[in-house]
N, C-alpha and C. Protein backbone atom coordinates (compact mmCIF):
# COMPACT_ATOMS: atom_id res chain seq x y z
N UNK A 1 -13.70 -11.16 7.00
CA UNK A 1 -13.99 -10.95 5.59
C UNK A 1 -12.92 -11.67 4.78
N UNK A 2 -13.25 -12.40 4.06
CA UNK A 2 -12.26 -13.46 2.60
C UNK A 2 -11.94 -12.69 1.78
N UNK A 3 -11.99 -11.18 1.56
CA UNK A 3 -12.26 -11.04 0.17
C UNK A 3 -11.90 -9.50 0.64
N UNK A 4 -11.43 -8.62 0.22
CA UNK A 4 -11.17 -7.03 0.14
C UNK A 4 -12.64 -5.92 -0.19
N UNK A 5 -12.64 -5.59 0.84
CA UNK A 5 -14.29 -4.77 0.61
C UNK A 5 -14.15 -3.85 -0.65
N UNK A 6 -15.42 -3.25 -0.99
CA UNK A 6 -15.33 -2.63 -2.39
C UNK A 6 -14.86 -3.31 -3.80
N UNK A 7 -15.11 -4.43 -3.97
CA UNK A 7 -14.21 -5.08 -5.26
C UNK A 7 -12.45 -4.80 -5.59
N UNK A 8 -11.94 -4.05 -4.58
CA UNK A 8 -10.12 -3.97 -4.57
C UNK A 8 -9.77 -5.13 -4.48
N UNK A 9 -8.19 -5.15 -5.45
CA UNK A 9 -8.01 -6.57 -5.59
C UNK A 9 -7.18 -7.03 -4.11
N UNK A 10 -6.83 -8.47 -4.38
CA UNK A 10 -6.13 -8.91 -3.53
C UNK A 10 -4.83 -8.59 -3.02
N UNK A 11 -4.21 -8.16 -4.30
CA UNK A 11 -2.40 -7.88 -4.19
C UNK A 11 -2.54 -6.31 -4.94
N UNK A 12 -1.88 -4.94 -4.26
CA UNK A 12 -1.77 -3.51 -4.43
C UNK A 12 -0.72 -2.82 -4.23
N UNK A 13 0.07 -2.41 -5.24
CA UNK A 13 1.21 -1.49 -5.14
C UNK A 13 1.00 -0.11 -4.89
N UNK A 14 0.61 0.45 -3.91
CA UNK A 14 0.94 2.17 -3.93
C UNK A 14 1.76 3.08 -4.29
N UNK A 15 1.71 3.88 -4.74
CA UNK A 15 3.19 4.89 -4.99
C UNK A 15 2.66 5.89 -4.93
N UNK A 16 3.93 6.80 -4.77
CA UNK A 16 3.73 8.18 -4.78
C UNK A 16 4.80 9.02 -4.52
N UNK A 17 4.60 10.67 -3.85
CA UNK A 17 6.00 11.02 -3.42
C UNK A 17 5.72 10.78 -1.65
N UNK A 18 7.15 10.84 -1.19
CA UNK A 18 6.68 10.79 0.13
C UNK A 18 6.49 12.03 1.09
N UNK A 19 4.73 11.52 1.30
CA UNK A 19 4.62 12.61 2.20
C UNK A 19 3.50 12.08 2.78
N UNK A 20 2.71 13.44 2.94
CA UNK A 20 1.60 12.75 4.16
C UNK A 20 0.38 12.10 3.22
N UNK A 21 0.23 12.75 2.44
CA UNK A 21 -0.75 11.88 1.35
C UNK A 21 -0.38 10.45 1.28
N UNK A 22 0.86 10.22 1.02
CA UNK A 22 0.98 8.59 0.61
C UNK A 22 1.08 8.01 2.28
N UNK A 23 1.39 8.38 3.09
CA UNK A 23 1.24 7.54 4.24
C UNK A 23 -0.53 7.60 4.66
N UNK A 24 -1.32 8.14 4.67
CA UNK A 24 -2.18 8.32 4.83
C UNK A 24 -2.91 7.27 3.77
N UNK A 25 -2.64 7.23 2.61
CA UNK A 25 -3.20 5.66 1.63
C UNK A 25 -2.80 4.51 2.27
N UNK A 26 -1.71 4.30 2.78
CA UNK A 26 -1.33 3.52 3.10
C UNK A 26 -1.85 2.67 4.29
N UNK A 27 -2.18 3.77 5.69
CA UNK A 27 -3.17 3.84 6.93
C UNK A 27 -4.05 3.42 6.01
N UNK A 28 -4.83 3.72 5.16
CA UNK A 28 -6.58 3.35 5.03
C UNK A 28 -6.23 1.82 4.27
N UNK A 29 -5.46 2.08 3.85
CA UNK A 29 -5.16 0.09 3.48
C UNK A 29 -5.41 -0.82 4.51
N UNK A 30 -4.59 -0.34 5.45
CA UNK A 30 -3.78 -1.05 6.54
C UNK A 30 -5.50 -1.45 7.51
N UNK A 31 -5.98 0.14 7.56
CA UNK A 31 -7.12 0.05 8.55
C UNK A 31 -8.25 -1.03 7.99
N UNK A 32 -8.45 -1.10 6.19
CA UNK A 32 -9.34 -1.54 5.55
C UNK A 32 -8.72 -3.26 5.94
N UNK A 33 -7.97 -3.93 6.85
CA UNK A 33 -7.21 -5.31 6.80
C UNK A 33 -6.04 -5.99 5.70
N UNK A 34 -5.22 -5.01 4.86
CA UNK A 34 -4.65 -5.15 4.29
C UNK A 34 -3.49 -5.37 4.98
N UNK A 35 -2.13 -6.21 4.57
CA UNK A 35 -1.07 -6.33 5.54
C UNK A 35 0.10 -5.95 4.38
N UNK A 36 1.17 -5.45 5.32
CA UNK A 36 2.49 -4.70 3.99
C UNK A 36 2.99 -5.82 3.90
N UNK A 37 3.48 -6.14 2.17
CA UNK A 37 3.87 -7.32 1.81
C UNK A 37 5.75 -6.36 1.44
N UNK A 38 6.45 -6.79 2.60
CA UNK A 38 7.65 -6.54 2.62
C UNK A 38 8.09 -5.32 3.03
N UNK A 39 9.29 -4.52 2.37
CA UNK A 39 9.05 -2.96 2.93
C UNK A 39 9.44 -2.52 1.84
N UNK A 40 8.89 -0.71 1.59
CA UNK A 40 8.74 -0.54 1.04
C UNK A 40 10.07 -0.34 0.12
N UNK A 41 9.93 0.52 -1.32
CA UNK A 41 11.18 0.58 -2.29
C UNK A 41 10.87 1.89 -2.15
N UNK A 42 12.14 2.68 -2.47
CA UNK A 42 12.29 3.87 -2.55
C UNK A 42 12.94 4.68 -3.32
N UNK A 43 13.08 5.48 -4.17
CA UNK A 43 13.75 5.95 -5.22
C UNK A 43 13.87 7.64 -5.13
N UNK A 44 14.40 8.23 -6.14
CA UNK A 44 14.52 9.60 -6.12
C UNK A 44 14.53 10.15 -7.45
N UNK A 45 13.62 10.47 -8.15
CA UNK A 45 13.36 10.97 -9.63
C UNK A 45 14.02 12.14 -10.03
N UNK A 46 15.02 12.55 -9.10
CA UNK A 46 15.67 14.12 -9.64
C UNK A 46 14.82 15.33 -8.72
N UNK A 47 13.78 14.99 -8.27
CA UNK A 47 12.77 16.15 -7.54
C UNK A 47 12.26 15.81 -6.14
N UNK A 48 12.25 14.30 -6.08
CA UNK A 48 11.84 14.54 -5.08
C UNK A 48 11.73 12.80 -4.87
N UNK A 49 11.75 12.14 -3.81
CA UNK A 49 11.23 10.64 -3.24
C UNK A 49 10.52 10.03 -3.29
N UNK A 50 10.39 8.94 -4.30
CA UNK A 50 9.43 8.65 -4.35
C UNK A 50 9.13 6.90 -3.86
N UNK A 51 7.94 6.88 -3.37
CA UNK A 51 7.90 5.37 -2.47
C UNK A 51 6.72 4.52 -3.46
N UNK A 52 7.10 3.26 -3.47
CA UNK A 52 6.32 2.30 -3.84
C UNK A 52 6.01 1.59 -2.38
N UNK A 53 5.17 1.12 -2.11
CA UNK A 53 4.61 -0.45 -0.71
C UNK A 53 3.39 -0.98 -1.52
N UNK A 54 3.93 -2.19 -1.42
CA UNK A 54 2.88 -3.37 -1.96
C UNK A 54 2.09 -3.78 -0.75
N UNK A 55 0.82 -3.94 -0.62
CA UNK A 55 -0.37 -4.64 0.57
C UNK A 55 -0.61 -5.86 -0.13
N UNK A 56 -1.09 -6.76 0.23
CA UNK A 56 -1.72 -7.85 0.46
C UNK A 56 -3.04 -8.13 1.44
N UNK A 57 -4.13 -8.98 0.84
CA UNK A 57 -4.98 -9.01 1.41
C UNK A 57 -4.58 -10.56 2.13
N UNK A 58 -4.81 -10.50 3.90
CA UNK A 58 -4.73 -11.87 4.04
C UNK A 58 -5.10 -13.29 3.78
N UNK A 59 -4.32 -14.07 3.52
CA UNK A 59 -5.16 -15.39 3.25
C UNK A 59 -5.45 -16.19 4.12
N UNK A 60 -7.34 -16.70 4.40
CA UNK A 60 -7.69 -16.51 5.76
C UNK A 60 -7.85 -17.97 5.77
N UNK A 61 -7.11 -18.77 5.00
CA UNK A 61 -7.63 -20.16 4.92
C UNK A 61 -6.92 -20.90 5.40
């Protein structure tokens, strides 16, 4: 597939706090052929951890 199923774009930042929810977005990226563009950033808002990971869709050309 050239192109990210469902009309999702090419380039996607996730965030969230970390837990099983955001790793679990992350799996259905990954499973949907998305690849992690670097690793992720990580921060701490006063409450709690929070993660950004950017995907990329491959370029198959």
């Amino acid at each position: 597939m050239s192109t990210p199923p469902d009309g999702l774009p090419v380039y996607r930042v996730l965030t969230g706090p970390d837990d099983a929810a955001f790793c679990r977005r992350v799996s259905e990226a990954l499973a949907l052929g998305y690849r992690l563009h670097e690793g992720p950033a990580v921060t701490f808002d006063g409450d709690r951890v929070v993660v950004a990971q950017a995907v990329v869709w491959p370029d198959e050309s």
